[in-house]
N, C-alpha and C. Protein backbone atom coordinates (compact mmCIF):
# COMPACT_ATOMS: atom_id res chain seq x y z
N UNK A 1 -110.79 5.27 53.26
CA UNK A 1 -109.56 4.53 53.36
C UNK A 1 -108.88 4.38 52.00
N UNK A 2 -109.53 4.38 51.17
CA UNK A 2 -109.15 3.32 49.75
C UNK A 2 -108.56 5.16 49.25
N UNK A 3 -108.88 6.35 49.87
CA UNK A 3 -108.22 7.71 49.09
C UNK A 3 -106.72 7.86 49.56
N UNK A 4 -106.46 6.87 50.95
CA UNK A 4 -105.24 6.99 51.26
C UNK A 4 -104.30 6.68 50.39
N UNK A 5 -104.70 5.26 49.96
CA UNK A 5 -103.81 4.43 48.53
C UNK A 5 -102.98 5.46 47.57
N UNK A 6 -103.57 6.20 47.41
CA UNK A 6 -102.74 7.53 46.67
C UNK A 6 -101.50 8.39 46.87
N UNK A 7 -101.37 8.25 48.58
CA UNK A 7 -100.38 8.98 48.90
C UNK A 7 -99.75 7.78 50.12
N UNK A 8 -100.47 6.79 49.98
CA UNK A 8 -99.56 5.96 51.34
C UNK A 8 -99.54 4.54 50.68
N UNK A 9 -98.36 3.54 51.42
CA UNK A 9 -98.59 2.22 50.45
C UNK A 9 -99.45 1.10 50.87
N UNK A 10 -99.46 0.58 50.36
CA UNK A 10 -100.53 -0.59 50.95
C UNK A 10 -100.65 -1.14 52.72
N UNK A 11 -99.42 -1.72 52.52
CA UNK A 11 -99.40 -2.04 53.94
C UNK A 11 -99.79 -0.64 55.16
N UNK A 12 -99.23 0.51 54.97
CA UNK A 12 -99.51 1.61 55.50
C UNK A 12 -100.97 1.67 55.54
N UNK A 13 -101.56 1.92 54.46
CA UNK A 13 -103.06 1.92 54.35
C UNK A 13 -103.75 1.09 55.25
N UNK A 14 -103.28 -0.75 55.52
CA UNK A 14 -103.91 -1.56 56.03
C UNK A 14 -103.88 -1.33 57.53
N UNK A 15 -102.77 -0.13 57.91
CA UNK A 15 -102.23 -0.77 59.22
C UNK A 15 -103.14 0.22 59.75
N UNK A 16 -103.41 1.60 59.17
CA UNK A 16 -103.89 2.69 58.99
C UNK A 16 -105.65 2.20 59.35
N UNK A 17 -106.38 1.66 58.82
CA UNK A 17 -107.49 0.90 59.08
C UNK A 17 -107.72 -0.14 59.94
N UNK A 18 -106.71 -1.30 60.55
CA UNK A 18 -106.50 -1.96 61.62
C UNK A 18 -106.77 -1.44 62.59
N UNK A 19 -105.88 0.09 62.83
CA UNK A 19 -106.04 0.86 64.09
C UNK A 19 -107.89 1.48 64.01
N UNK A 20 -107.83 2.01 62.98
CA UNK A 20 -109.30 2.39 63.26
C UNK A 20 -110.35 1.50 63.22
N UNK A 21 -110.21 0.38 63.27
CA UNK A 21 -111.05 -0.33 63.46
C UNK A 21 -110.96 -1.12 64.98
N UNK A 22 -109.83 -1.16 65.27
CA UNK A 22 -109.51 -1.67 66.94
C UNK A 22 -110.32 -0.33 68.04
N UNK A 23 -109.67 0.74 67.07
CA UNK A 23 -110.56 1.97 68.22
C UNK A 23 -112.38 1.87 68.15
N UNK A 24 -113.00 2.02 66.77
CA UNK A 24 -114.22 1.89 66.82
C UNK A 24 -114.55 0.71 67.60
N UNK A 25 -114.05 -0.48 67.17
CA UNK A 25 -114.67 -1.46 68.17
C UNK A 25 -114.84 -1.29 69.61
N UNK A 26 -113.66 -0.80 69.70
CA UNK A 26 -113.87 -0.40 71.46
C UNK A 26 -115.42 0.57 71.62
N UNK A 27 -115.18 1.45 70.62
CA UNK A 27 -116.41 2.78 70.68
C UNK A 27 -117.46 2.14 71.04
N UNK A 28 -117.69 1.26 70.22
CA UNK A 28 -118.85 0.51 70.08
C UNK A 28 -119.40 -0.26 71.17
N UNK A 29 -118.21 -1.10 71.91
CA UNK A 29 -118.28 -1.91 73.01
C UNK A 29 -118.77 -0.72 74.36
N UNK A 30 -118.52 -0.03 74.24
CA UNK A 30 -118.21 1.49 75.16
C UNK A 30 -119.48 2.15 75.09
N UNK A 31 -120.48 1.93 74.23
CA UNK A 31 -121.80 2.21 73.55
C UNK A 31 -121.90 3.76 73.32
N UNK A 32 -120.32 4.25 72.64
CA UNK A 32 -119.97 5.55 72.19
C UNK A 32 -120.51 5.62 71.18
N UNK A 33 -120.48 4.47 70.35
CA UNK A 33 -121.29 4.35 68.87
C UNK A 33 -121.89 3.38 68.61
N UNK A 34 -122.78 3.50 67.73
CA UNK A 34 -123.75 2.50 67.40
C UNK A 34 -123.13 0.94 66.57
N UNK A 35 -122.64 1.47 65.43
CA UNK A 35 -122.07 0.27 64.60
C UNK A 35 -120.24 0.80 64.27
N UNK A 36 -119.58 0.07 63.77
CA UNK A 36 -118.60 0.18 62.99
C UNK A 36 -118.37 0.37 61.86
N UNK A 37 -118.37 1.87 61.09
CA UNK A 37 -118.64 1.57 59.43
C UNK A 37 -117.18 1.67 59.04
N UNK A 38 -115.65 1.31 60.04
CA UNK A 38 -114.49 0.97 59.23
C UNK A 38 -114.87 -0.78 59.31
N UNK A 39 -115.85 -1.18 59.46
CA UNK A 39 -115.78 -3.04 59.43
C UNK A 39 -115.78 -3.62 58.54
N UNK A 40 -116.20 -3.26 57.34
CA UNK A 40 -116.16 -4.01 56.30
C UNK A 40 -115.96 -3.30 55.01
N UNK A 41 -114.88 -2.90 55.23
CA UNK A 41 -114.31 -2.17 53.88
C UNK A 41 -113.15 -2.94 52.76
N UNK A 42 -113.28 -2.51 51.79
CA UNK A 42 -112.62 -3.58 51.42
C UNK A 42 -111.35 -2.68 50.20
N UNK A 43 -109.77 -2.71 50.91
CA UNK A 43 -108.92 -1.66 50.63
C UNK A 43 -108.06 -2.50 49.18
N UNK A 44 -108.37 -1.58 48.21
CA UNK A 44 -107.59 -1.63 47.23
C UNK A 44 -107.08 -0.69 46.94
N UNK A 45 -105.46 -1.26 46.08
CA UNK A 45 -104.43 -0.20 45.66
C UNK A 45 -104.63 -0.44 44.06
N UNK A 46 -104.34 0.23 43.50
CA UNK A 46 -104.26 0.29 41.99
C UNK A 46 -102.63 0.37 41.59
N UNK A 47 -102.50 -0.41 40.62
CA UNK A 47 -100.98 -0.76 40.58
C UNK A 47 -100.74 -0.15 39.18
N UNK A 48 -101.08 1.09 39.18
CA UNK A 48 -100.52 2.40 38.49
C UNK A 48 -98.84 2.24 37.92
N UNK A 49 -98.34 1.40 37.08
CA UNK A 49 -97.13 1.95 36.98
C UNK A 49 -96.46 3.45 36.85
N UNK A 50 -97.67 3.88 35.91
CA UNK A 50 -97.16 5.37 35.44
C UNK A 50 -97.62 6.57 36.48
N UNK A 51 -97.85 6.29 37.78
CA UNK A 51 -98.15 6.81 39.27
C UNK A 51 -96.84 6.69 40.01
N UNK A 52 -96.41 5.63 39.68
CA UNK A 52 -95.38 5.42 40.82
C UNK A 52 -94.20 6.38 41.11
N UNK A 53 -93.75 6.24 42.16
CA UNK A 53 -92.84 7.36 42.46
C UNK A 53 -91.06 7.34 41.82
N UNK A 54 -91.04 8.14 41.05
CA UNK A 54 -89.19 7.71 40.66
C UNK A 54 -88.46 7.97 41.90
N UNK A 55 -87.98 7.18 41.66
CA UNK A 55 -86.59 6.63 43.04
C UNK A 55 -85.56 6.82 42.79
N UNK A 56 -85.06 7.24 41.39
CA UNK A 56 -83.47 6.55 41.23
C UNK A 56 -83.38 8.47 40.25
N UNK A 57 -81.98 8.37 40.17
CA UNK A 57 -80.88 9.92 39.62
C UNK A 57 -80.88 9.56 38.46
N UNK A 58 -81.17 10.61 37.59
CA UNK A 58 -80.59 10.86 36.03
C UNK A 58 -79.17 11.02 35.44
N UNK A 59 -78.69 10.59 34.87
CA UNK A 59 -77.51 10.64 34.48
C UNK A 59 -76.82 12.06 34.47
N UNK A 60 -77.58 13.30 34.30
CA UNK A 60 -77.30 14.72 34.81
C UNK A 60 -77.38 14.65 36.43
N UNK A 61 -78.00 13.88 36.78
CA UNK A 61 -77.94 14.45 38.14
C UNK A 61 -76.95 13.43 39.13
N UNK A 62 -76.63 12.45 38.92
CA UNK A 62 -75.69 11.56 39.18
C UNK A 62 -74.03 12.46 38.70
N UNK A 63 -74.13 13.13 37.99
CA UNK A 63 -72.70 13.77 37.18
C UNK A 63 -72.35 14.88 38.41
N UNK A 64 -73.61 15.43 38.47
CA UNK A 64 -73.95 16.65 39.73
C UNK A 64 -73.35 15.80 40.95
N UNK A 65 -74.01 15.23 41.30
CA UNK A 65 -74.42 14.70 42.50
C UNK A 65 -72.27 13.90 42.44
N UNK A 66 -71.82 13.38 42.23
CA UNK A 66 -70.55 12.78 42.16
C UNK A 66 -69.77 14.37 41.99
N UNK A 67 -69.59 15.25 40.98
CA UNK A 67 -69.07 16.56 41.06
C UNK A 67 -69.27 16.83 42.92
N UNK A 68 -70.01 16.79 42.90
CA UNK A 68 -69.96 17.45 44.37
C UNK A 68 -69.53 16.79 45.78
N UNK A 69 -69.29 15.34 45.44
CA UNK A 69 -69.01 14.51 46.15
C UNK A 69 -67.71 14.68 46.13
N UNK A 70 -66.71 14.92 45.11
CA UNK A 70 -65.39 15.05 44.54
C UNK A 70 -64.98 16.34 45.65
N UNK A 71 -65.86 16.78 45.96
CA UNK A 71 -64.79 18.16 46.57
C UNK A 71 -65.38 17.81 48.12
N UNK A 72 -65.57 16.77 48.77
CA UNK A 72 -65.88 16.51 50.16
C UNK A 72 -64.54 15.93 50.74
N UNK A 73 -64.59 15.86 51.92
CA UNK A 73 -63.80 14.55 52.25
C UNK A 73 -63.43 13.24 51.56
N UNK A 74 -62.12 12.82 51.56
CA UNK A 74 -62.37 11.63 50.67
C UNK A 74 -63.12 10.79 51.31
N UNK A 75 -63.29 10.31 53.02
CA UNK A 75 -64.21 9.35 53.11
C UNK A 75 -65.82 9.68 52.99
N UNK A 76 -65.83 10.84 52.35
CA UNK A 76 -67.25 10.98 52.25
C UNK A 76 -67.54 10.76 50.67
N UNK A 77 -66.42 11.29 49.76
CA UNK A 77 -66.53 10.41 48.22
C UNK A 77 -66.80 9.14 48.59
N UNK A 78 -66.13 8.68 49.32
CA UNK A 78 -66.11 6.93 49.16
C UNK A 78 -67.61 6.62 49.61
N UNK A 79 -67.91 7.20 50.68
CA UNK A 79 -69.53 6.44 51.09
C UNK A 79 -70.40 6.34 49.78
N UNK A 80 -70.16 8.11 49.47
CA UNK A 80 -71.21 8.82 48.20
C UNK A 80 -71.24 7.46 46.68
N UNK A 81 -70.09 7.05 46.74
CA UNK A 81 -69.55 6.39 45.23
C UNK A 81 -69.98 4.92 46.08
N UNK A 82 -69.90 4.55 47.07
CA UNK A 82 -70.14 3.25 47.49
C UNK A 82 -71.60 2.79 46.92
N UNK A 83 -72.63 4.39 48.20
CA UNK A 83 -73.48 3.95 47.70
C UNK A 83 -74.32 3.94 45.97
N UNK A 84 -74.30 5.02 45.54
CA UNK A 84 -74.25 5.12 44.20
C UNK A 84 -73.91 3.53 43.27
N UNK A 85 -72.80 3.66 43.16
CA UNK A 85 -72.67 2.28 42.49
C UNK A 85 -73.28 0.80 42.64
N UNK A 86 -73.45 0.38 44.42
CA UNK A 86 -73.70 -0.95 44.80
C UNK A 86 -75.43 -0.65 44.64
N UNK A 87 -76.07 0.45 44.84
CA UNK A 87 -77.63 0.46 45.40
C UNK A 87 -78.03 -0.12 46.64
N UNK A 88 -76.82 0.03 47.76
CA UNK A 88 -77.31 -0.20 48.34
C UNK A 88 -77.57 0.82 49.47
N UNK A 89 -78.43 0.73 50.37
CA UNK A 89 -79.46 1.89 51.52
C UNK A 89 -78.46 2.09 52.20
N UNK A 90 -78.58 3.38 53.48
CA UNK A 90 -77.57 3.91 53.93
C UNK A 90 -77.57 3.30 54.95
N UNK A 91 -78.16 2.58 55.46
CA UNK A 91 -78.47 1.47 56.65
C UNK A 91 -77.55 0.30 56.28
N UNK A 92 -77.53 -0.14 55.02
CA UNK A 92 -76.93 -1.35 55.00
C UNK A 92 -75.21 -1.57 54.68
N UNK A 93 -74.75 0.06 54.30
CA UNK A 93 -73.34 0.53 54.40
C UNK A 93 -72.84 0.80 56.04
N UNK A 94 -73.98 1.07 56.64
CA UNK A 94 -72.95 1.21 58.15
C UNK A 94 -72.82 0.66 58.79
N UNK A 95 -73.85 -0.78 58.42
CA UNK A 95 -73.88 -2.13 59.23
C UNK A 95 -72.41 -3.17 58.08
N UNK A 96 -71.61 -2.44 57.56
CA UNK A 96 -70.68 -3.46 56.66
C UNK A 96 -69.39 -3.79 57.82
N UNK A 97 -68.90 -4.77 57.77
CA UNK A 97 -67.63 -5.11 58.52
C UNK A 97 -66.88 -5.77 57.51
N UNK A 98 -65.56 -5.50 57.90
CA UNK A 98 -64.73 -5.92 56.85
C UNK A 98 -64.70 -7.35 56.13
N UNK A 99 -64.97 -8.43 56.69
CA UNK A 99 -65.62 -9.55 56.10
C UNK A 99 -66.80 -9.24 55.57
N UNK A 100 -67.06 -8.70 55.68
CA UNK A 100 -68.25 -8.49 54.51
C UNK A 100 -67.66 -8.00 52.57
N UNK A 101 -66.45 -7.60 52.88
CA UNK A 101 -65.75 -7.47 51.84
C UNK A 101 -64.74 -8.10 51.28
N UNK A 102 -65.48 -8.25 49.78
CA UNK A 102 -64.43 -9.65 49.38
C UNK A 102 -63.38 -8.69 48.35
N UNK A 103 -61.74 -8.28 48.52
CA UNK A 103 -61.31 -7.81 47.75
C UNK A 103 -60.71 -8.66 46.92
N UNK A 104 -60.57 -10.24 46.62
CA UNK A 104 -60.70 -10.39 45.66
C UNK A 104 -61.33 -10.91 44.91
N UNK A 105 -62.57 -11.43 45.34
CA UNK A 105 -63.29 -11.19 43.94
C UNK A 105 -64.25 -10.04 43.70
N UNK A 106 -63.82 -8.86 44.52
CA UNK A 106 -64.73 -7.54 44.41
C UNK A 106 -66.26 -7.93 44.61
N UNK A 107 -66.47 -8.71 45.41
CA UNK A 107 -68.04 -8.54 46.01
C UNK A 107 -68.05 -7.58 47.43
N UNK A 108 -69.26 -7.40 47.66
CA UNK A 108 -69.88 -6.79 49.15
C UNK A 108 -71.06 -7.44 49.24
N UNK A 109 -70.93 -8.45 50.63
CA UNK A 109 -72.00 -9.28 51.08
C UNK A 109 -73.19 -8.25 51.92
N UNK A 110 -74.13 -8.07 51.52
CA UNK A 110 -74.96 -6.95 52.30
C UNK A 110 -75.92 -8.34 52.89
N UNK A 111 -75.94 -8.13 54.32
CA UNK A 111 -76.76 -9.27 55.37
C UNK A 111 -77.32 -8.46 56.21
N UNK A 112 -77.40 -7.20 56.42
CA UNK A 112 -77.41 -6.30 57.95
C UNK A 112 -77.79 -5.46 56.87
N UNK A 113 -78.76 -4.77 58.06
CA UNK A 113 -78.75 -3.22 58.14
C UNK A 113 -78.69 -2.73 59.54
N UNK A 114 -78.46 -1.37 59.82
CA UNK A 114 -77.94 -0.96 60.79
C UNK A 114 -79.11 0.46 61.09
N UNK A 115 -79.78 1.08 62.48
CA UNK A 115 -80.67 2.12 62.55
C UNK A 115 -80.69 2.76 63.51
N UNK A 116 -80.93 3.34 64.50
CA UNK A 116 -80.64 3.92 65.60
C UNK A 116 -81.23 2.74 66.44
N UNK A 117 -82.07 1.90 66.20
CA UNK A 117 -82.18 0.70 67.04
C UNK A 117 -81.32 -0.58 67.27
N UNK A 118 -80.30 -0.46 66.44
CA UNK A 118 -79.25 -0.99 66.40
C UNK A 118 -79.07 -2.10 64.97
N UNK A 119 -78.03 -2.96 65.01
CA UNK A 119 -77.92 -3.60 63.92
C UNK A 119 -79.36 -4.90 63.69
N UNK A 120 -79.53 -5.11 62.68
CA UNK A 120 -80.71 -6.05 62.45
C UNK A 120 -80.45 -6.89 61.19
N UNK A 121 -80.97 -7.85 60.86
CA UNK A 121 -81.18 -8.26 59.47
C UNK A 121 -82.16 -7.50 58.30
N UNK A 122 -81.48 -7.51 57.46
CA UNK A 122 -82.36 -6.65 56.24
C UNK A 122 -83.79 -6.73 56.62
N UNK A 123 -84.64 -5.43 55.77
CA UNK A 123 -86.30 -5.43 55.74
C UNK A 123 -86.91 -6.75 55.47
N UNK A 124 -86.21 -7.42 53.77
CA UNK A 124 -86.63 -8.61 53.25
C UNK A 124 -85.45 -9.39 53.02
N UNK A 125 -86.07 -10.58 53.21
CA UNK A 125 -85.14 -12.29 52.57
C UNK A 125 -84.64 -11.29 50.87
N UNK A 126 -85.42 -10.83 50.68
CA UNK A 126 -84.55 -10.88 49.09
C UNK A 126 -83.78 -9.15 49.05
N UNK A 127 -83.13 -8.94 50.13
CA UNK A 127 -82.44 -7.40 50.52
C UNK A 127 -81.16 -8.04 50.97
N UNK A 128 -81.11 -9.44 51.39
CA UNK A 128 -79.74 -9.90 51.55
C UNK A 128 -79.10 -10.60 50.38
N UNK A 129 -77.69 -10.19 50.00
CA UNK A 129 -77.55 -10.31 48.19
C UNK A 129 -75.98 -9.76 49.00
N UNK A 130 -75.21 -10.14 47.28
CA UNK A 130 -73.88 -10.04 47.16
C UNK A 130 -73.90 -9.13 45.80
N UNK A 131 -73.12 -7.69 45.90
CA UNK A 131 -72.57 -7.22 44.41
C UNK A 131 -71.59 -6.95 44.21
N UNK A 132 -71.24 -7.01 42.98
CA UNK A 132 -69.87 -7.00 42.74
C UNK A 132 -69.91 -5.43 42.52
N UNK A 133 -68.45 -4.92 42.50
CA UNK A 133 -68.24 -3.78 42.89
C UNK A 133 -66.84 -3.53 41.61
């Protein structure tokens, strides 16, 4: 379990071992197997800064990445430059309604995100935020 930590995140890892441990138990109850050896494991992540995955564009590649946005549709500059500038996810630009935009004091209230399951409140309490723009 604890080799997953490397390529999956914590919670993944845990949920990842939950299940196999709900199935062995059954095994067990089922007298498919003798004991449970996912029962008492004990899952740590190592909080590797210099592991972690980069997330974010280089200033060459942001130059790129906007160059090429420049020759799209303009409403597709605008998404591209929306998101770019605010940081915010592509979920939480398609859940925006126009009250959500303050033109004058240039904020964007992000409260929603939006998924093929429909509109929802952000992942986390601290994903709902105001930036100025």
């Amino acid at each position: 379990m604890n080799r997953l930590t490397k390529d999956y995140s914590l919670g993944t890892v845990k949920a990842i071992h939950s299940i196999f441990c709900i199935a062995t138990n059954k095994a067990v109850e089922l007298e498919m197997l003798t004991y449970n050896k996912y029962r008492n494991i004990s899952i740590k992540k190592e909080n590797d800064i210099s592991e972690r995955k980069v997330n974010y564009l280089t200033r060459d590649e942001v130059t790129i990445f906007m160059d090429t946005a420049k020759q799209c549709p303009f409403y597709q500059y605008i998404v591209a430059l929306t998101l770019l500038r605010t940081g915010m996810r592509k979920g939480e630009l398609i859940a925006l309604h126009w009250d959500d935009i303050n033109f004058k004091d240039k904020t964007i209230s992000i409260t929603k995100t939006r998924s093929s399951h429909g509109v929802k409140p952000p992942k986390t309490k601290r994903s709902i935020r105001t930036n100025k723009y």
